[in-house]
C-alpha atoms as a PDB file:
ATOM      1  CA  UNK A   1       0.000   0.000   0.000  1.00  0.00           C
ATOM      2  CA  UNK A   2       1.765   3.118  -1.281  1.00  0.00           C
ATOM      3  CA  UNK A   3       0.953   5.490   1.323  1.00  0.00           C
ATOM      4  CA  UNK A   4       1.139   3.389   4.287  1.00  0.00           C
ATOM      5  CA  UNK A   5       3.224   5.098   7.214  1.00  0.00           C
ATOM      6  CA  UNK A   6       3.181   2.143   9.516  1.00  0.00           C
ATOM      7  CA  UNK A   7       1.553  -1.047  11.072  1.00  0.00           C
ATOM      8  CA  UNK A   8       0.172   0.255  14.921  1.00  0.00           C
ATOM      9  CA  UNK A   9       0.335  -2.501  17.463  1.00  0.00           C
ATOM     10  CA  UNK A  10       0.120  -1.819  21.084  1.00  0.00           C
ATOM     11  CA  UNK A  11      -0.594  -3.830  24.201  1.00  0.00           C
ATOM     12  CA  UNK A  12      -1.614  -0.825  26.416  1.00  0.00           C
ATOM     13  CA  UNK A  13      -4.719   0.922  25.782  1.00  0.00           C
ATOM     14  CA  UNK A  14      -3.756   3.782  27.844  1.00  0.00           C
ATOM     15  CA  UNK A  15      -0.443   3.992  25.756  1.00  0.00           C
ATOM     16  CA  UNK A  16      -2.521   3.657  22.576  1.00  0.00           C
ATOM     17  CA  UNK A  17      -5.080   6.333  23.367  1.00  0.00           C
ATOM     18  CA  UNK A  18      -2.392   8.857  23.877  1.00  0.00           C
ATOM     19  CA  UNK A  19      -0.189   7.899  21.247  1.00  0.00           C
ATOM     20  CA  UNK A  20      -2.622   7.861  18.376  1.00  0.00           C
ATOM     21  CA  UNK A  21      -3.823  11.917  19.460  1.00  0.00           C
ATOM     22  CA  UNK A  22       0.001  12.767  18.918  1.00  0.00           C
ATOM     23  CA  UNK A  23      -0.439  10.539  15.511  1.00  0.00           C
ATOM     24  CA  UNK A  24      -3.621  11.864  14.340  1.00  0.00           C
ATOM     25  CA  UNK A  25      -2.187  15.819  14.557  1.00  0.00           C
ATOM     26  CA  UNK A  26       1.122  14.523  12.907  1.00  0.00           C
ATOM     27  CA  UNK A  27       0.370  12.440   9.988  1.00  0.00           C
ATOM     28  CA  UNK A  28      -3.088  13.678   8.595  1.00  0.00           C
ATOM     29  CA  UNK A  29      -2.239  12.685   5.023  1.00  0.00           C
ATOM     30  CA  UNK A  30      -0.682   9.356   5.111  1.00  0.00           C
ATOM     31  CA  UNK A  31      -2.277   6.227   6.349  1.00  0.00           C
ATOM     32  CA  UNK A  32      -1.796   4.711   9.574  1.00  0.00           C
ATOM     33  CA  UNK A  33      -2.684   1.008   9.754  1.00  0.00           C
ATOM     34  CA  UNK A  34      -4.680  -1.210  12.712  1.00  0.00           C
ATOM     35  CA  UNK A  35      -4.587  -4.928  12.281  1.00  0.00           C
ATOM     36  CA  UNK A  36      -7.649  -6.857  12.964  1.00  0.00           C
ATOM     37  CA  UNK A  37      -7.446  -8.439  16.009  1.00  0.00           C
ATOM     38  CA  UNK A  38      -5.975  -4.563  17.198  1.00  0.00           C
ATOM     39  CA  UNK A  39      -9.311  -3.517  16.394  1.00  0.00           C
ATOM     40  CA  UNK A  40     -10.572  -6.383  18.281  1.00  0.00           C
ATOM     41  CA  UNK A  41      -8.942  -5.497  21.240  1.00  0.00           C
ATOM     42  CA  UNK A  42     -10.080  -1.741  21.688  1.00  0.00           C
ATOM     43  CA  UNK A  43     -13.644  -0.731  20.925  1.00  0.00           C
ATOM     44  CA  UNK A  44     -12.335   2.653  21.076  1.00  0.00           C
ATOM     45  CA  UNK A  45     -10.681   2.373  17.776  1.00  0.00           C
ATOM     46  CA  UNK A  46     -13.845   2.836  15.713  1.00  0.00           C
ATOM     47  CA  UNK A  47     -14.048   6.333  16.212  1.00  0.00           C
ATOM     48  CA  UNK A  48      -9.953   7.094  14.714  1.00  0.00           C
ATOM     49  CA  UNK A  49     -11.388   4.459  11.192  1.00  0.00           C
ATOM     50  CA  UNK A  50     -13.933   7.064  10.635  1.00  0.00           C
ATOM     51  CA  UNK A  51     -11.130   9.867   9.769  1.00  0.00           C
ATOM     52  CA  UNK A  52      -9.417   9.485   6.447  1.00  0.00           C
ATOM     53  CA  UNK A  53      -5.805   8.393   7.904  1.00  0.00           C
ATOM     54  CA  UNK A  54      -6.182   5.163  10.395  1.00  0.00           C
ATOM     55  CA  UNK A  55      -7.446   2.205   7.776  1.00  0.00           C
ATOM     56  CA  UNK A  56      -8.017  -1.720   8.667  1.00  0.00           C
ATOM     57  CA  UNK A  57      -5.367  -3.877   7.119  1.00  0.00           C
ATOM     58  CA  UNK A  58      -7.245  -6.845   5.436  1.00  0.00           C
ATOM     59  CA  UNK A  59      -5.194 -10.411   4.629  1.00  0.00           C
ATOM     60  CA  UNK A  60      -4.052 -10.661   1.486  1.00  0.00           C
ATOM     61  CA  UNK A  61      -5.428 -14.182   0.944  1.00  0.00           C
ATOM     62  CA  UNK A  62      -8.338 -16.547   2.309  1.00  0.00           C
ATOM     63  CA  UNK A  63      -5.701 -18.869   3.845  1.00  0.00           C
ATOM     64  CA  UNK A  64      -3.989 -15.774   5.874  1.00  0.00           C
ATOM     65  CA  UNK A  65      -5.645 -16.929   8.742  1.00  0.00           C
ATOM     66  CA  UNK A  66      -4.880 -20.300   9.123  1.00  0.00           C
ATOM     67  CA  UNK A  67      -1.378 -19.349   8.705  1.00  0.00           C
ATOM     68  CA  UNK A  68      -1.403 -17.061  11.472  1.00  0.00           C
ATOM     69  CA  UNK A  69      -2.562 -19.910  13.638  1.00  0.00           C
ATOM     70  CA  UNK A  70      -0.033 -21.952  12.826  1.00  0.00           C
ATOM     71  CA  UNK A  71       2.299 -19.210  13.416  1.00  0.00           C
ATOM     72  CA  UNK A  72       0.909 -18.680  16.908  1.00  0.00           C
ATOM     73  CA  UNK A  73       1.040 -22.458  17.523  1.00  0.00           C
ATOM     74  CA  UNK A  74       4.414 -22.779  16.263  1.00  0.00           C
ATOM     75  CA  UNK A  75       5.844 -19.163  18.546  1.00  0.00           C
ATOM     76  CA  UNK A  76       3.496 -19.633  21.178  1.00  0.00           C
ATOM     77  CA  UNK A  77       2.751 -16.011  21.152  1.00  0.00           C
ATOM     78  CA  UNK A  78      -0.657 -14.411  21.114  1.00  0.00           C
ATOM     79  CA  UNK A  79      -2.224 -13.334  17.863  1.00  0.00           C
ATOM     80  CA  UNK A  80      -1.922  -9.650  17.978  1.00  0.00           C
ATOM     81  CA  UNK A  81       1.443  -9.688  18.025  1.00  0.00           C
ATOM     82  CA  UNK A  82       2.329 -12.351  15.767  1.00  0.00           C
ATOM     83  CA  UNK A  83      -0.400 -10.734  13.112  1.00  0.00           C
ATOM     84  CA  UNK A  84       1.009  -7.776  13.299  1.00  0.00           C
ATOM     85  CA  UNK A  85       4.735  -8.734  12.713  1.00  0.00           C
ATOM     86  CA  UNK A  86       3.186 -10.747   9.695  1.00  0.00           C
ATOM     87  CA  UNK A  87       1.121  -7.461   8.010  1.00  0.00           C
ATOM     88  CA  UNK A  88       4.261  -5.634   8.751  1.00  0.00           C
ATOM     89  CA  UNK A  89       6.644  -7.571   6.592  1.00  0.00           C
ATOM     90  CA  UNK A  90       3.233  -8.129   3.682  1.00  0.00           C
ATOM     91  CA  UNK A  91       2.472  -4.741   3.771  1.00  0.00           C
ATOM     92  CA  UNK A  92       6.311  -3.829   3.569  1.00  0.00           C
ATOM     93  CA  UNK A  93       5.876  -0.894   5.990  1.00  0.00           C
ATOM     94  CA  UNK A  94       7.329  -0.515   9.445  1.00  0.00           C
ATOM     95  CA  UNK A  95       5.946  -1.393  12.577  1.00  0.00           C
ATOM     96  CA  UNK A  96       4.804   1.566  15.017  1.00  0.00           C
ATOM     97  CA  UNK A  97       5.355   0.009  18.092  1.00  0.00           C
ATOM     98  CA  UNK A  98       3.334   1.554  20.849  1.00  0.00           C
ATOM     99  CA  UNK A  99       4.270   1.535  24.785  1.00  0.00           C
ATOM    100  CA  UNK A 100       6.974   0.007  26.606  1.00  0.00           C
ATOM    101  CA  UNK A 101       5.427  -3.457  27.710  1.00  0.00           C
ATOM    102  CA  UNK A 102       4.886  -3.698  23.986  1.00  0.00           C
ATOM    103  CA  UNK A 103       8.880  -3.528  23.159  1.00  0.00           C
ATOM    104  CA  UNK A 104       9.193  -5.839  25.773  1.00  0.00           C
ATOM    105  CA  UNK A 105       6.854  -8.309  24.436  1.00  0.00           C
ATOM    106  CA  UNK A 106       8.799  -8.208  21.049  1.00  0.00           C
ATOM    107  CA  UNK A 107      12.106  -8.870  23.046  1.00  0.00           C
ATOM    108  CA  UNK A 108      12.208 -12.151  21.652  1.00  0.00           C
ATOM    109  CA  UNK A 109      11.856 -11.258  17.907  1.00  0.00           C
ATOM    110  CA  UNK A 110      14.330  -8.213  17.896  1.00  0.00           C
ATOM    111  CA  UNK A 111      17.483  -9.068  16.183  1.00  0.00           C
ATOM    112  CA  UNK A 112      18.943  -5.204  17.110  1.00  0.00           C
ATOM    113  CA  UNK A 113      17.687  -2.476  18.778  1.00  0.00           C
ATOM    114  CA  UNK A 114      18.547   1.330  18.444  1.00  0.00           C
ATOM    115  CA  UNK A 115      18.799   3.075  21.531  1.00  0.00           C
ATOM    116  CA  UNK A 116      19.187   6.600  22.392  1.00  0.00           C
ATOM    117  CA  UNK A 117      20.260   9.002  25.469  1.00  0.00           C
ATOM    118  CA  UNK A 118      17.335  11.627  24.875  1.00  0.00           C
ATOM    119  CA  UNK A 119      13.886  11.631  24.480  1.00  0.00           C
ATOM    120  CA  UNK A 120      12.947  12.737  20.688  1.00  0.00           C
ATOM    121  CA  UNK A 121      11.186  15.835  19.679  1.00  0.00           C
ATOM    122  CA  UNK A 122       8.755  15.937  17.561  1.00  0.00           C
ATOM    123  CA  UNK A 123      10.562  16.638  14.532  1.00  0.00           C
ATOM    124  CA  UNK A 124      12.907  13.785  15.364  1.00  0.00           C
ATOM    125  CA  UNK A 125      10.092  11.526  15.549  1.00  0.00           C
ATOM    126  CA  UNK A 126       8.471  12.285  11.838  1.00  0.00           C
ATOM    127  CA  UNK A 127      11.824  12.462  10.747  1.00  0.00           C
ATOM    128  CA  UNK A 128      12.811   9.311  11.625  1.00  0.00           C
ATOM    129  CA  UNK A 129       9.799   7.441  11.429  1.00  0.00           C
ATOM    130  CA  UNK A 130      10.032   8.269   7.803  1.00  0.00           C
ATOM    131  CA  UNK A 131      13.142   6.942   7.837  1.00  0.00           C
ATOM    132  CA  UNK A 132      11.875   3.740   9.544  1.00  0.00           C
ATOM    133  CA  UNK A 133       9.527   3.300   5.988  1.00  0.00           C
ATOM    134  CA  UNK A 134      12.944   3.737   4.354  1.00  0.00           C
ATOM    135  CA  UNK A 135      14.687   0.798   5.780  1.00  0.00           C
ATOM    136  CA  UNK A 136      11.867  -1.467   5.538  1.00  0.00           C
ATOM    137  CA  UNK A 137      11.204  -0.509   1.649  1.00  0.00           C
ATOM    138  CA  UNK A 138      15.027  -0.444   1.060  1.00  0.00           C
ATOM    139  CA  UNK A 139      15.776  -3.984   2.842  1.00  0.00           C
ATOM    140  CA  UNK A 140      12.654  -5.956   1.569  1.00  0.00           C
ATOM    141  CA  UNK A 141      14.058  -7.680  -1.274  1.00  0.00           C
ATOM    142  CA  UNK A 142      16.854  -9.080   0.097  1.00  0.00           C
ATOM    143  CA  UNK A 143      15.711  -9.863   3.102  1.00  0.00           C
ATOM    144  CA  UNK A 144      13.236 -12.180   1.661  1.00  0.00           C
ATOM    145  CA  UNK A 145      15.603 -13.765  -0.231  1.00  0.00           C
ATOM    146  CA  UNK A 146      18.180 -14.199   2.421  1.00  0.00           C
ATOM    147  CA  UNK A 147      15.029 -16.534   4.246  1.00  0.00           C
ATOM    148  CA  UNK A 148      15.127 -18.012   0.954  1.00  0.00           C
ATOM    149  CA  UNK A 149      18.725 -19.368   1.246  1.00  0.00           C
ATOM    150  CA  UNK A 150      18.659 -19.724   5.031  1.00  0.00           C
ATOM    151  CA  UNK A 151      15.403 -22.218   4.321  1.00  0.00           C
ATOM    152  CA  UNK A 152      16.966 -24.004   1.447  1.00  0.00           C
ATOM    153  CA  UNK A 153      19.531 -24.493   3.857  1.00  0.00           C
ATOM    154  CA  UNK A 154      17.860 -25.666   7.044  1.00  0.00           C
ATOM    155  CA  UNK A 155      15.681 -28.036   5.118  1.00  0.00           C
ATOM    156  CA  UNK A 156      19.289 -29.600   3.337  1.00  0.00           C
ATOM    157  CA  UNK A 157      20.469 -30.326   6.694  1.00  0.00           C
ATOM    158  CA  UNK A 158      23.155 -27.539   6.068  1.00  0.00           C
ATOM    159  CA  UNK A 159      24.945 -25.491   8.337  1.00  0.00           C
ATOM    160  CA  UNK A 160      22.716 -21.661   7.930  1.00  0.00           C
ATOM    161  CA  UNK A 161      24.558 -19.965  10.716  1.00  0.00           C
ATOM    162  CA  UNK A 162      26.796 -17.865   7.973  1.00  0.00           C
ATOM    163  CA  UNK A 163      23.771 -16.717   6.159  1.00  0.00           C
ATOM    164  CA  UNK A 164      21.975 -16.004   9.632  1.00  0.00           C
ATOM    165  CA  UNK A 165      24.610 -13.888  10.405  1.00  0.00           C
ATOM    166  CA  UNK A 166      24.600 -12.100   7.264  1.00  0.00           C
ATOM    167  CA  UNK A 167      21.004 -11.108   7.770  1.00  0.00           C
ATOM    168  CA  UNK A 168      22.085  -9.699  11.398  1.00  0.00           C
ATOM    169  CA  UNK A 169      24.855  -7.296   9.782  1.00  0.00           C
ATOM    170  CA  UNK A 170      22.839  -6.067   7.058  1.00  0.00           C
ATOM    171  CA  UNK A 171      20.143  -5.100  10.036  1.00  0.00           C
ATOM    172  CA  UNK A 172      23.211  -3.181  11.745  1.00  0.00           C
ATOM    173  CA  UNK A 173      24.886  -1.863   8.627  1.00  0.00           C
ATOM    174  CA  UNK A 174      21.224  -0.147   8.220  1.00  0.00           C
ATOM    175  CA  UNK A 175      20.604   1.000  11.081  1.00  0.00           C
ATOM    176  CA  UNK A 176      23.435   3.311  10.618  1.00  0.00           C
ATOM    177  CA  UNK A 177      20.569   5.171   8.843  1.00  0.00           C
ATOM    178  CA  UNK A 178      19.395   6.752  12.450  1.00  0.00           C
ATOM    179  CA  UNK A 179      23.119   8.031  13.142  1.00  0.00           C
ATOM    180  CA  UNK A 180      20.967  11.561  14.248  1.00  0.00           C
ATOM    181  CA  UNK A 181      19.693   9.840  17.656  1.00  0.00           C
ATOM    182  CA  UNK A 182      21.954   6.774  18.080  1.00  0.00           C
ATOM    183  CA  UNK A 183      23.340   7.203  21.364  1.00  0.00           C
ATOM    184  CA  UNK A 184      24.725   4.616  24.145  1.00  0.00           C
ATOM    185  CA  UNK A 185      21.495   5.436  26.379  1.00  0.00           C
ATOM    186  CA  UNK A 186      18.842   3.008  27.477  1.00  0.00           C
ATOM    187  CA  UNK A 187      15.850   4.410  25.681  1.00  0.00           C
ATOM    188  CA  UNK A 188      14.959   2.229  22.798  1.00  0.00           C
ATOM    189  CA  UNK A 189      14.110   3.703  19.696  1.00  0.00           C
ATOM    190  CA  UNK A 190      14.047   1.207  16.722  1.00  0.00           C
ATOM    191  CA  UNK A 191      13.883  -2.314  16.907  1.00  0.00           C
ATOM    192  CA  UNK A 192      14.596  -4.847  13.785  1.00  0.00           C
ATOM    193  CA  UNK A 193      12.405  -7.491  13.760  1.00  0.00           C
ATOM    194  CA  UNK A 194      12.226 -10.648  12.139  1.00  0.00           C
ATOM    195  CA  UNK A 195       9.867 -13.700  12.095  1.00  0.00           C
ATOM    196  CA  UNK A 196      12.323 -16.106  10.519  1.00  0.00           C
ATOM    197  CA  UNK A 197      14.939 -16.163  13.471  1.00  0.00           C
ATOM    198  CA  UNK A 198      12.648 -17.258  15.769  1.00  0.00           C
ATOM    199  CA  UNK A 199      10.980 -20.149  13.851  1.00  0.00           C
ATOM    200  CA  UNK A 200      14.533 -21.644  12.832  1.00  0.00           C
ATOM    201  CA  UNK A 201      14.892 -21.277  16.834  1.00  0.00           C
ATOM    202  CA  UNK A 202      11.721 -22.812  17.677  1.00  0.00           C
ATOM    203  CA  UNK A 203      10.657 -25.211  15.038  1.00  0.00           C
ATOM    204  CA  UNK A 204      11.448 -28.619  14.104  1.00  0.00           C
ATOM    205  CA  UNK A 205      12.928 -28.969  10.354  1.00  0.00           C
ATOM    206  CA  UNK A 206       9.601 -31.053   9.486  1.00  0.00           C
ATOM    207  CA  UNK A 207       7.336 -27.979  11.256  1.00  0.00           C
ATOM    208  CA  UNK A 208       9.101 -25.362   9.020  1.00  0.00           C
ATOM    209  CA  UNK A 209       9.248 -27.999   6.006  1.00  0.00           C
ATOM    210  CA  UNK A 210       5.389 -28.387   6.414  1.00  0.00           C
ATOM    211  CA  UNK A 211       4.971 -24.542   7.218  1.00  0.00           C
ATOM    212  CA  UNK A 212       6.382 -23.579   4.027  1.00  0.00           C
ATOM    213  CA  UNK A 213       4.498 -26.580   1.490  1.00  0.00           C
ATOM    214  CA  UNK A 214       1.363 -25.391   3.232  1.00  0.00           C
ATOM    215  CA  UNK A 215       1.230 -22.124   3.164  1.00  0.00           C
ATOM    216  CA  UNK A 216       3.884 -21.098  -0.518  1.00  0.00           C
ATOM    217  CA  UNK A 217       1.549 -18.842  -1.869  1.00  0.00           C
ATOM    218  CA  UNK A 218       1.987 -16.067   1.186  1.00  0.00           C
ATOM    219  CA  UNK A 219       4.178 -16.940   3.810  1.00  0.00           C
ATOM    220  CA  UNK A 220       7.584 -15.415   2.155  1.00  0.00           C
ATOM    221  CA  UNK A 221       6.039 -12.648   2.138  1.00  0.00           C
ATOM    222  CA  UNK A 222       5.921 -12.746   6.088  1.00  0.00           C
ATOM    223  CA  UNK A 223       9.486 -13.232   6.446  1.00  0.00           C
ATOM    224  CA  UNK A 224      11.308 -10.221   6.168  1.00  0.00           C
ATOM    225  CA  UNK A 225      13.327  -8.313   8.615  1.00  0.00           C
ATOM    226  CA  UNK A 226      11.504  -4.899   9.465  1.00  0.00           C
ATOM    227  CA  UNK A 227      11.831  -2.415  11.289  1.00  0.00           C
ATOM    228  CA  UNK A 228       9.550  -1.149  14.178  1.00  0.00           C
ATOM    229  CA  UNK A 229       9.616   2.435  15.399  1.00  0.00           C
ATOM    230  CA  UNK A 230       9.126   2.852  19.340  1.00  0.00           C
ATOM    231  CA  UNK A 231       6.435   5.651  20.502  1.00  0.00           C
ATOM    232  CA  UNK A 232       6.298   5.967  24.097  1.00  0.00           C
ATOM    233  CA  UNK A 233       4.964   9.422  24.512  1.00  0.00           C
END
């Protein structure tokens, strides 16, 4: 979706609520996205899909479902947050990730994190949430064929560390892209994400073998590495 800013997720309403006003005044003319089972969650979110800017992101095929249930099987997480990671990486847009017990539920995915000594000013945060669309956009491609070879890999019996690792640097190498806030401080500002690591971690060569054969047609497209943008205002 061309004009798609971001993917929200959030696992704090009161986080939500107050991030989305700062959202709404900031980004009037490009689109803010809220996964289904976000709108699920809070009621409240009707009122922000009647204004021109939040839409609901719809799967991109009648099987989409069943593959996020798998995908929650397989992770053990809970929906929201494996749905969203997946629309994230379809939709090729960043993630907005919303409140800090929602970076700490993504611990477990995050293959870096940018941190930061200061809070951001508004300017830094359009700035660089822009730049957040950038990396995802600029690193899509390869990524997904990186998962490619680290796949083809895994289901030879081969030794994928190499490649792995390859997929970590290129997430470093590009986060060089927020040099303006980088800082050796404890407030996290970006966090590169990726869906792949954690089923090589988690699943059995037959679950991923079956994963992929049963689900071809649109789980690639779930694999990239993308990156999520941290609002805690």
């Amino acid at each position: 979706m061309k004009n798609l800013r971001g993917v929200i997720f959030s696992l704090s309403d009161k986080a939500l609520k107050a991030n989305l006003k700062w959202l709404s005044r900031h980004f009037k003319y490009r689109n803010l996205g809220f996964p289904p089972s976000l709108i699920e969650r809070y009621e409240f979110l009707d009122q922000y899909l009647s204004r021109k800017q939040f839409i609901r992101l719809w799967y991109p095929t009648q099987n989409f479902n069943e593959l996020i249930n798998e995908l929650c099987r397989l992770l053990r997480a809970e929906r929201l947050l494996i749905e969203s990671l997946s629309l994230s990486s379809v939709y090729v847009s960043p993630l907005i990730i919303v409140g800090y017990n929602s970076v700490n539920a993504l611990e477990s995915f995050s293959l870096f994190k940018v941190t930061s000594k200061r809070h951001l000013t508004n300017s830094d945060l359009k700035l660089h949430l822009r730049i957040a669309d950038y990396s995802v956009l600029d690193m899509y491609a390869w990524s997904i064929e990186n998962s490619h070879k680290i796949l083809s890999l895994v289901f030879k019996g081969k030794d994928y560390r190499q490649v792995l690792e390859e997929r970590v640097k290129r997430v470093c190498d590009d986060s060089r892209r927020f040099w303006r806030i980088v800082g050796e401080g404890e407030l996290p500002v970006v966090m590169y994400l990726d869906l792949l690591s954690s089923l090589i971690e988690s699943c059995t060569r037959e679950d991923l073998r079956r994963l992929i054969m049963m689900w071809k047609d649109v789980v690639w497209s779930t694999l990239a590495a993308i990156a999520g943008f941290i609002l805690t205002l």
